[in-house]
N, C-alpha and C. Protein backbone atom coordinates (compact mmCIF):
# COMPACT_ATOMS: atom_id res chain seq x y z
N UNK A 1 -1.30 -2.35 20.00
CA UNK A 1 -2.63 -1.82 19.69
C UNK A 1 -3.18 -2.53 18.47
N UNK A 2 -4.47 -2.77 18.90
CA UNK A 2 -4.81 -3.63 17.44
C UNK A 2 -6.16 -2.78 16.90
N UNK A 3 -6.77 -3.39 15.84
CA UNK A 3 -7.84 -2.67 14.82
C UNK A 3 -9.25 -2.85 15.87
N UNK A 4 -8.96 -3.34 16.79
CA UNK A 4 -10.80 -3.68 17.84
C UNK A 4 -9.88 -2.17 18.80
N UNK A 5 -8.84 -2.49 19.08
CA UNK A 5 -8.73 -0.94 20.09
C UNK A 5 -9.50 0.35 19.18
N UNK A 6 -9.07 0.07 18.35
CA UNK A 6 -8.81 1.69 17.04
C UNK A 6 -10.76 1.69 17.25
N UNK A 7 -11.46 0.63 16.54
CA UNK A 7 -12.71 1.14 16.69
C UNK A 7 -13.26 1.51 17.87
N UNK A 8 -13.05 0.75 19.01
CA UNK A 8 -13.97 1.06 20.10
C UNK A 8 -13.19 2.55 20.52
N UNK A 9 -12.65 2.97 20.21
CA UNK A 9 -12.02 4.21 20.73
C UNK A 9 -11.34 4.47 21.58
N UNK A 10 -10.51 3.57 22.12
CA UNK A 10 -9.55 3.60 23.07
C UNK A 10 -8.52 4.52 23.48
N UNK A 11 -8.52 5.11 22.37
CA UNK A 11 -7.67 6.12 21.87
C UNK A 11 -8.58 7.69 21.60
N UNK A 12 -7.61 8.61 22.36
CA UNK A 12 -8.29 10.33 22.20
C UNK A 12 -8.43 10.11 20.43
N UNK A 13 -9.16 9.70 19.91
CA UNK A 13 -8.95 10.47 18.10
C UNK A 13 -10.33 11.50 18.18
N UNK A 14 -9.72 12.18 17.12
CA UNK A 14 -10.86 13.29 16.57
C UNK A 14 -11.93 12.86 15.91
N UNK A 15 -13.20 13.13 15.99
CA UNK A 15 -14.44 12.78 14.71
C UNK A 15 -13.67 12.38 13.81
N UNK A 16 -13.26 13.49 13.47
CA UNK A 16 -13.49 13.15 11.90
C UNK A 16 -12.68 11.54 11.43
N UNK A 17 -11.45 11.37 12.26
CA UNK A 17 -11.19 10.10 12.36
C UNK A 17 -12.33 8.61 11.94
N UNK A 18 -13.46 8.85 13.09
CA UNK A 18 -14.51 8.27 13.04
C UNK A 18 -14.71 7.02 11.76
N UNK A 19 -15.27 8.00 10.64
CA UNK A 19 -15.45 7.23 9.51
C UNK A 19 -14.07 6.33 9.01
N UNK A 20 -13.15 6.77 9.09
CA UNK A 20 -11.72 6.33 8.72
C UNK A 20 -12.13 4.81 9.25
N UNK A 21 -12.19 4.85 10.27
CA UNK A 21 -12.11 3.26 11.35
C UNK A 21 -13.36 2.72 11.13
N UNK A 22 -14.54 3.45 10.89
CA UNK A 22 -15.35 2.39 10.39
C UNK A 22 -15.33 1.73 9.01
N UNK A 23 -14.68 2.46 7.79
CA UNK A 23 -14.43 2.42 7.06
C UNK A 23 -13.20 0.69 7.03
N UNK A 24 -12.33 0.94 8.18
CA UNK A 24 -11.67 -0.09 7.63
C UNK A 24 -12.33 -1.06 8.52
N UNK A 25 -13.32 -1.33 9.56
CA UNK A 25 -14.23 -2.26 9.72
C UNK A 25 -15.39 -2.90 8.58
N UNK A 26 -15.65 -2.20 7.93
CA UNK A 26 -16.36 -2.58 6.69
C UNK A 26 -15.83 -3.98 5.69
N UNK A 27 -13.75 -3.27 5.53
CA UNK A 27 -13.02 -3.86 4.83
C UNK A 27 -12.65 -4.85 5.81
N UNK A 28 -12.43 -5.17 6.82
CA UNK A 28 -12.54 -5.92 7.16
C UNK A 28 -13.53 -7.38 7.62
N UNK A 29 -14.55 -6.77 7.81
CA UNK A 29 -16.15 -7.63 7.85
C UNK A 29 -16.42 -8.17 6.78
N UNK A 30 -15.99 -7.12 5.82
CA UNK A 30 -17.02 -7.94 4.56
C UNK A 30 -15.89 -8.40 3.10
N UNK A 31 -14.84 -7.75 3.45
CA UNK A 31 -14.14 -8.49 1.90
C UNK A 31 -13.19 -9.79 2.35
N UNK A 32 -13.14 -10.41 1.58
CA UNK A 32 -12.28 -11.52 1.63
C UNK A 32 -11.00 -11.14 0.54
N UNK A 33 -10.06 -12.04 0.60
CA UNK A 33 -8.87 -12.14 -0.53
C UNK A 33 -7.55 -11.47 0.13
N UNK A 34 -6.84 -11.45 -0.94
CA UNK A 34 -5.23 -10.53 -0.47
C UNK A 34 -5.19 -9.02 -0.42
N UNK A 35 -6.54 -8.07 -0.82
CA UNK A 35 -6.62 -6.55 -0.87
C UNK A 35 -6.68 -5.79 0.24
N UNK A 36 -7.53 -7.53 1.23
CA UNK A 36 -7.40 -6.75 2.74
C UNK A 36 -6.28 -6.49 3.24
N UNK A 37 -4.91 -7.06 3.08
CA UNK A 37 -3.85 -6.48 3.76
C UNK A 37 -3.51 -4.96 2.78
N UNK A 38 -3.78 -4.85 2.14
CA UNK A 38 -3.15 -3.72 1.36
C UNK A 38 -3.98 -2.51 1.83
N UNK A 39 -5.80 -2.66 1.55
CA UNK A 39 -6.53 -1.74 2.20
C UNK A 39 -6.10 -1.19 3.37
N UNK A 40 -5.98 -2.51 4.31
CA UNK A 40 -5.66 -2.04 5.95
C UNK A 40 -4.71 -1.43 6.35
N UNK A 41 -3.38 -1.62 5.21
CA UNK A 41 -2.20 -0.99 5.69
C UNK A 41 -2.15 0.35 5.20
N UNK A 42 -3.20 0.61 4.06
CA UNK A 42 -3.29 1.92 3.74
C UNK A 42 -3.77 3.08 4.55
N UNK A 43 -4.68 2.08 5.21
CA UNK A 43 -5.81 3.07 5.74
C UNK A 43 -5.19 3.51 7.34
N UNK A 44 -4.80 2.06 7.98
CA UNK A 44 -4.04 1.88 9.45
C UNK A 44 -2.77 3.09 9.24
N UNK A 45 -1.73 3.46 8.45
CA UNK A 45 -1.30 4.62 8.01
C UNK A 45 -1.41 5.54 8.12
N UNK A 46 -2.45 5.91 7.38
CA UNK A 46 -3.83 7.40 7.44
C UNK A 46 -4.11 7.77 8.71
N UNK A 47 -4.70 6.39 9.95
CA UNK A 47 -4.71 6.75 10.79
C UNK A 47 -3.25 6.80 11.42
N UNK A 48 -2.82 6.27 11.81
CA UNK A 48 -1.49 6.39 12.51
C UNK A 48 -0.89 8.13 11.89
N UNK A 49 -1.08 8.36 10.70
CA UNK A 49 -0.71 9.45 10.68
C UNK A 49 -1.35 10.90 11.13
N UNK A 50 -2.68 10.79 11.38
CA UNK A 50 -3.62 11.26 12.15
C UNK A 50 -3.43 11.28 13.18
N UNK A 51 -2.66 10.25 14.05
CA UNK A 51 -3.02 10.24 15.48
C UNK A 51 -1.26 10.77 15.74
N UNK A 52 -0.83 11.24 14.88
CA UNK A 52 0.28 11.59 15.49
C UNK A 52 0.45 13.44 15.56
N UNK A 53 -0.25 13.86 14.66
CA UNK A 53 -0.17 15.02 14.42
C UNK A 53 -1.10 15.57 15.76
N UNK A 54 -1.16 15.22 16.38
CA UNK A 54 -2.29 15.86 17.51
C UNK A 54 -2.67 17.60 18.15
């Protein structure tokens, strides 16, 4: 599963999820440097931990 599944919604997630994944489309679109792996793994987490509690 990659970060284009997570946005288009491929996956049952809840709203509130929503912003989470656009959120790390943002960080992804628009920052450059080494923070993006750190952001993404923070956030990819958050969700993953979201999508498990169902």
């Amino acid at each position: 599963m990659n970060i284009q599944e997570l946005l288009t919604g491929n996956i049952g997630v809840q709203r509130s999820n929503l912003s989470e994944m656009r959120a790390i489309k943002k960080i992804l679109d628009g920052n450059g440097g080494g923070s993006i792996a750190g952001k993404t793994l923070d956030l990819g987490s958050k969700l993953l931990g979201g999508f498990s509690r169902k």
